[in-house]
Protein backbone atom coordinates (compact mmCIF):
# COMPACT_ATOMS: atom_id res chain seq x y z
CA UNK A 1 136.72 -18.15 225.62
CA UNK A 2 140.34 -18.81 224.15
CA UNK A 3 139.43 -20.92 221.56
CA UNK A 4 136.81 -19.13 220.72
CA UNK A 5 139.23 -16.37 219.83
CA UNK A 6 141.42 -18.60 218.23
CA UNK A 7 138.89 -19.79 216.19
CA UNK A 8 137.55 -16.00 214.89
CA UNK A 9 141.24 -14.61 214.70
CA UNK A 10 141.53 -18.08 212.46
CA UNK A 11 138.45 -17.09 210.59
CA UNK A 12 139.13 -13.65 210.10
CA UNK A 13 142.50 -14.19 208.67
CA UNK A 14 141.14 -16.34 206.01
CA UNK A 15 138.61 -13.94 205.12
CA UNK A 16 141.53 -11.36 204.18
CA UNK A 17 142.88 -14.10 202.20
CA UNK A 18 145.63 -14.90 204.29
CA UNK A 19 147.13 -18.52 205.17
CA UNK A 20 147.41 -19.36 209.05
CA UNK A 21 149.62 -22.03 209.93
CA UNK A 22 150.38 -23.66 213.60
CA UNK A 23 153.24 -25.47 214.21
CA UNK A 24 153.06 -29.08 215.31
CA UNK A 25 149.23 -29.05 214.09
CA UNK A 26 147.96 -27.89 210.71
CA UNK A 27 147.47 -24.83 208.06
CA UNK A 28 144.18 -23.37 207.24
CA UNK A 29 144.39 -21.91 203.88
CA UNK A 30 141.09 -20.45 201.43
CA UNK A 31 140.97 -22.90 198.21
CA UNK A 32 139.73 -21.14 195.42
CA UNK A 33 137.31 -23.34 192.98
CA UNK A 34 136.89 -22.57 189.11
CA UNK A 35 133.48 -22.20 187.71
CA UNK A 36 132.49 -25.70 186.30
CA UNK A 37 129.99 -27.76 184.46
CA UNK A 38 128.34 -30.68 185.97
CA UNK A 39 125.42 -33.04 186.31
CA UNK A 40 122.53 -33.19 188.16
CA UNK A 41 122.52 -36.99 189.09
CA UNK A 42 118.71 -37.25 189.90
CA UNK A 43 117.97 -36.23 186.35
CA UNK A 44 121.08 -35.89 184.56
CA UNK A 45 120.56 -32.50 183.04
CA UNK A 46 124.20 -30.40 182.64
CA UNK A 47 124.12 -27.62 184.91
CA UNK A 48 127.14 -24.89 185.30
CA UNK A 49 129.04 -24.64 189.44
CA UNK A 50 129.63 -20.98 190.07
CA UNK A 51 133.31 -20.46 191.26
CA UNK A 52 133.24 -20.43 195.00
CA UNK A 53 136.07 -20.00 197.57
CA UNK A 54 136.09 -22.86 200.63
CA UNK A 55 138.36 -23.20 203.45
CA UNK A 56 140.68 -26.19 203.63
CA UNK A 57 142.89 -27.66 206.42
CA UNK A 58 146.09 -29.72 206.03
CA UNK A 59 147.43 -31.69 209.01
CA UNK A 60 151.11 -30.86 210.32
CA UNK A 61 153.14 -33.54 209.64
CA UNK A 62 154.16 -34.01 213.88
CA UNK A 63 150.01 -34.25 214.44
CA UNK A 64 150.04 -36.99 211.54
CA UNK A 65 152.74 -38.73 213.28
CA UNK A 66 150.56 -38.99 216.48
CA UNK A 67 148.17 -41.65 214.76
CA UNK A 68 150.84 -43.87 213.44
């Protein structure tokens, strides 16, 4: 039950837009893509990527350290 309200009170703060960040782990943050041009690679027709917003994740640097 905990982390399942960690998890939505992490995924309703990025909805807003909002960074979350957790010390000695990582930062969730929304990365915003550009619209885009690019290739269909089974038959290499130019097609245009609508701009679309994805959540990313960057390891703390003391969670890094762990693995070393």
């Amino acid at each position: 039950a905990a982390i399942n309200a960690v998890v939505d009170t992490i995924q309703e703060t990025l909805k807003k837009g909002d960074k979350v960040a957790i010390a000695g782990f990582g930062t969730f943050d929304v990365l915003n893509r550009k619209a885009r041009t690019g290739r269909n690679p089974s038959t290499g027709e130019t097609i245009q990527i609508a701009a679309s917003k994805s959540p990313k994740f960057k390891v703390g640097k003391a969670f890094k350290d762990l693995f070393k």
